[in-house]
Protein backbone atom coordinates (compact mmCIF):
# COMPACT_ATOMS: atom_id res chain seq x y z
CA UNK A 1 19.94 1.12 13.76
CA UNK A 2 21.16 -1.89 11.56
CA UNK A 3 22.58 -5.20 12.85
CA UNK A 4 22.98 -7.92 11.00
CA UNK A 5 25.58 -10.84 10.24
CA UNK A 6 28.35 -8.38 9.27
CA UNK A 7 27.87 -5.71 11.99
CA UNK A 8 27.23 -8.14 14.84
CA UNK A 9 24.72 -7.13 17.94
CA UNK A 10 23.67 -3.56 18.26
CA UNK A 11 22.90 -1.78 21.23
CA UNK A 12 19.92 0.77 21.48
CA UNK A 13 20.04 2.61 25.17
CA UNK A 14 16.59 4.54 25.72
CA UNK A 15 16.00 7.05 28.53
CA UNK A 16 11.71 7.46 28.55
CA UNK A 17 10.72 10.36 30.15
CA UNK A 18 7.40 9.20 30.40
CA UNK A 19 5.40 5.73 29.63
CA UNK A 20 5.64 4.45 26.55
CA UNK A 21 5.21 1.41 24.48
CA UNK A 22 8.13 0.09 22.14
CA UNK A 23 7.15 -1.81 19.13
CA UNK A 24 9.86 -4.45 17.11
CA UNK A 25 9.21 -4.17 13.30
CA UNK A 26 10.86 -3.92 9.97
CA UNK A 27 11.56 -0.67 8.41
CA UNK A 28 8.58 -0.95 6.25
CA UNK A 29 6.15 -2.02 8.80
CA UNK A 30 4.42 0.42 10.96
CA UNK A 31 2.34 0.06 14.03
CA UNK A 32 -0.85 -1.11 14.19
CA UNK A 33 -4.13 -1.84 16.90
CA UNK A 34 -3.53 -5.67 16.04
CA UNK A 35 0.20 -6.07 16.69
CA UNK A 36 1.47 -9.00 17.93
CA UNK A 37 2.16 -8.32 21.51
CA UNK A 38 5.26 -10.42 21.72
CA UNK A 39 6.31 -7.48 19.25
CA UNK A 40 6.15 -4.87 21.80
CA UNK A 41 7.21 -3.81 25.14
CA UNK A 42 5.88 -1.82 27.57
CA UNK A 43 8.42 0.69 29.34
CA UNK A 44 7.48 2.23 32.30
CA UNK A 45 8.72 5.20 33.59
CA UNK A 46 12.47 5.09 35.51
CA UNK A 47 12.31 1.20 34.43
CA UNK A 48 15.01 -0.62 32.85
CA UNK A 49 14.94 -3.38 30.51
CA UNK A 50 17.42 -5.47 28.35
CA UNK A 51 16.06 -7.00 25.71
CA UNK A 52 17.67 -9.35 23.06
CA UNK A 53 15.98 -9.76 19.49
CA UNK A 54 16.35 -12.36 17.33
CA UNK A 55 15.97 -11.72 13.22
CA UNK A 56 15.25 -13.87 11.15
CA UNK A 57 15.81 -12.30 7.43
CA UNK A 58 13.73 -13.44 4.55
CA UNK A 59 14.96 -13.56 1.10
CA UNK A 60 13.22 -14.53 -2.07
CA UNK A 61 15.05 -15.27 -5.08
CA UNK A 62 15.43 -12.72 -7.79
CA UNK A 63 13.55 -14.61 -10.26
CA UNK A 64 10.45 -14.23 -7.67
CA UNK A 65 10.35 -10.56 -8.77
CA UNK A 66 9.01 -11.26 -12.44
CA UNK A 67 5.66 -13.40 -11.07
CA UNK A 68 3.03 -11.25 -10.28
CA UNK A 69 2.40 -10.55 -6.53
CA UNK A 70 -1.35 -12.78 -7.06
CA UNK A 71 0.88 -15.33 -8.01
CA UNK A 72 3.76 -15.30 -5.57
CA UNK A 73 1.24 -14.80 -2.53
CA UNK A 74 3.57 -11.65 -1.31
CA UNK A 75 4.00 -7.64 -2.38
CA UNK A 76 7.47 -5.74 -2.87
CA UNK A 77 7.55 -2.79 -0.68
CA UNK A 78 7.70 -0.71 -4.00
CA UNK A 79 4.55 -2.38 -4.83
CA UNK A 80 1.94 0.43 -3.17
CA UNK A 81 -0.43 0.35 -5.83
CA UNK A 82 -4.14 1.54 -3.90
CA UNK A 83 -1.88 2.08 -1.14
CA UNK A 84 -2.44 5.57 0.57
CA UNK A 85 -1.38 5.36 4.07
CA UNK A 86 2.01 4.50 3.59
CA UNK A 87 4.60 5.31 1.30
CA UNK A 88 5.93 1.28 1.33
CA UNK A 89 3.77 -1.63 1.44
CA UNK A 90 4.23 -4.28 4.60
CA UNK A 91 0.88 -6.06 5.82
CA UNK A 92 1.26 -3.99 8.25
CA UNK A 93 0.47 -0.62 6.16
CA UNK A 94 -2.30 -2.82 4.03
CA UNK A 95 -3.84 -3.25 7.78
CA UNK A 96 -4.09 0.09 8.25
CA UNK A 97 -5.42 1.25 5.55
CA UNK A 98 -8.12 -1.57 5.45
CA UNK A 99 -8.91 -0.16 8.68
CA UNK A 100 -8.66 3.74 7.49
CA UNK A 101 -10.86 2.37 4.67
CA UNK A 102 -13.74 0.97 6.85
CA UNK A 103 -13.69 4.38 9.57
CA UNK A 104 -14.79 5.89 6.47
CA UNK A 105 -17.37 3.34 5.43
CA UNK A 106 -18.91 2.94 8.53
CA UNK A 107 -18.31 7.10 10.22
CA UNK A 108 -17.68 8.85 7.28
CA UNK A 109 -14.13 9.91 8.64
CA UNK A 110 -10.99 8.52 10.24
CA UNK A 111 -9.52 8.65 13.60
CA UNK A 112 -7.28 11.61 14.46
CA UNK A 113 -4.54 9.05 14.93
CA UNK A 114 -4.98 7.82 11.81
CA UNK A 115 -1.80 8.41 9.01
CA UNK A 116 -3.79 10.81 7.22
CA UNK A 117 -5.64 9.05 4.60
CA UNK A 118 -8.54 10.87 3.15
CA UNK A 119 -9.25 14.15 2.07
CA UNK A 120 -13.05 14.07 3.82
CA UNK A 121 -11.72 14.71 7.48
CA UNK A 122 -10.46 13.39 10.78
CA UNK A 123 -13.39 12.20 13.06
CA UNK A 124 -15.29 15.21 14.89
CA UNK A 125 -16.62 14.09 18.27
CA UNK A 126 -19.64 12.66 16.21
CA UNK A 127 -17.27 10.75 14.48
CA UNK A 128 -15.58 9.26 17.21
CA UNK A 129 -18.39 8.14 18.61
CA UNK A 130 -19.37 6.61 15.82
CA UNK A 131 -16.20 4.24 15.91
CA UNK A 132 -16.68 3.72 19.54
CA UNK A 133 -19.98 2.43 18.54
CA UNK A 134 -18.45 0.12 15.68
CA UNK A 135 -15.39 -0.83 17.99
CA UNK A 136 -15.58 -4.41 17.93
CA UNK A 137 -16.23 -3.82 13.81
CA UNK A 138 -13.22 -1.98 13.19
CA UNK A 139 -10.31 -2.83 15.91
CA UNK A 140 -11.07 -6.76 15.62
CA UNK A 141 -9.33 -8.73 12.38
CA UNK A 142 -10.73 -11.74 11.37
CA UNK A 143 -10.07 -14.74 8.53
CA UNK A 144 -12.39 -14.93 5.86
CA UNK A 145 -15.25 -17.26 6.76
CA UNK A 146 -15.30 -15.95 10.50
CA UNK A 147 -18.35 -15.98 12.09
CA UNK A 148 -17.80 -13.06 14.57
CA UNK A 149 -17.70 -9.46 13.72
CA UNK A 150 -15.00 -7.85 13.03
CA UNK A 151 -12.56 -6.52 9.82
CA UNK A 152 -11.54 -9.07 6.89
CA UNK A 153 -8.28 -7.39 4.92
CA UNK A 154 -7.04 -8.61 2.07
CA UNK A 155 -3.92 -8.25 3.02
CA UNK A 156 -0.84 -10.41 1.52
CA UNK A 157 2.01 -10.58 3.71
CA UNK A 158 5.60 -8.33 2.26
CA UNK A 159 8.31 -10.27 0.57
CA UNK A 160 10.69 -9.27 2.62
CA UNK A 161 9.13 -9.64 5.94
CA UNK A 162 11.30 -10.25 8.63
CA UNK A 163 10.54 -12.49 11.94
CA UNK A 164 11.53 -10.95 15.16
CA UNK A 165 11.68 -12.85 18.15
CA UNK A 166 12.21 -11.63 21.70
CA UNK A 167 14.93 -14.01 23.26
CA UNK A 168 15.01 -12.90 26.55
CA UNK A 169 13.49 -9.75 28.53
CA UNK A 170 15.00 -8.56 31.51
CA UNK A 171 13.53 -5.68 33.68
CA UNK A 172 16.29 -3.82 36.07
C-alpha cells in the first residue's frame, strides 16, 4: 500500500483471525526484537482499531550518492555489501544480522526464527538453550561504551529512512 502527497490517505482494513502484532516500517526495514514499540500495535482478536500514521519522507540530495557511506554516516538500500539476511539494507536488516551473527558466536547456530542466515544450522534444543542462557547478551542493544551487557552493532542508519509516527489510536 502506497500513500503519499499525490495519492492522499490510504486505508488498510484487517480482519485477524487470531492475535497478532502489527509493525509500521519502510519497505526496506524488517522486524526486529528491538523495535520501537510506538512502531507497533497489538491487535487482539475481534478488536478494532483505527489508526492514523504520520510519514515523514527523507530525501538526500543526489550528489550524497557519490560520498562513500563512512563518509555520509548512512547506506543505500542497494548497498548490502556483508549483508546476508536481507536482500536491502535498512538498520533494521544490519540489526538482525548483528544479532544472527552473535547466535552463532556465542551457540554455534541461529534461532529457528531467524531469516536464514548461515549454512551451519538453526538452533537444536541445545542451541536454544544456549541463547536462553545468553538472553540478556543477544536480545539487549547497547551504545558503544555501555557498561551493561548486551549487543553493540555497527549499524548506520538507511538513507532513505522514513519516520513514522502514530497520530492517534483508537480501539472500537
Amino acid at each position: 500500500m502506497k500513500m503519499n502527497r499525490s495519492t492522499g490517505p490510504g486505508k488498510l482494513w484487517i480482519k485477524a483471525f487470531e492475535d497478532v502484532r502489527l509493525f509500521f516500517h519502510a519497505p526496506e526495514d524488517v522486524p526486529f526484537i528491538n523495535t520501537d514499540p510506538d512502531q507497533r500495535a497489538d491487535i487482539m482478536l475481534g478488536d478494532f482499531f483505527n489508526i492514523s500514521i504520520k510519514v515523514i519522507e527523507i530525501s538526500n540530495e543526489d550528489e550524497i550518492k557519490n560520498l562513500n557511506a563512512e563518509k555520509r554516516g548512512c547506506k543505500f538500500p542497494w548497498e548490502t555489501e556483508g549483508l546476508l539476511v536481507h536482500k536491502h539494507y535498512s538498520y533494521s536488516t544490519c540489526v538482525v544480522q548483528c544479532h544472527a551473527e552473535n547466535h552463532i558466536r556465542l551457540c554455534n547456530c541461529t534461532h529457528h526464527l531467524m531469516p536464514y542466515y548461515n549454512k551451519i544450522k538453526y538452533c537444536d534444543v541445545q542451541g536454544l538453550q544456549c541463547l536462553t542462557d545468553y538472553f540478556d547478551v543477544v536480545n539487549r542493544l547497547n551504545a558503544k561504551g555501555f557498561e551493561k551487557q548486551g549487543l553493540v552493532c555497527d549499524c548506520v542508519p538507511s538513507c532513505f529512512e522514513p519516520e513514522y509516527n502514530v497520530v492517534s489510536l483508537m480501539k472500537g
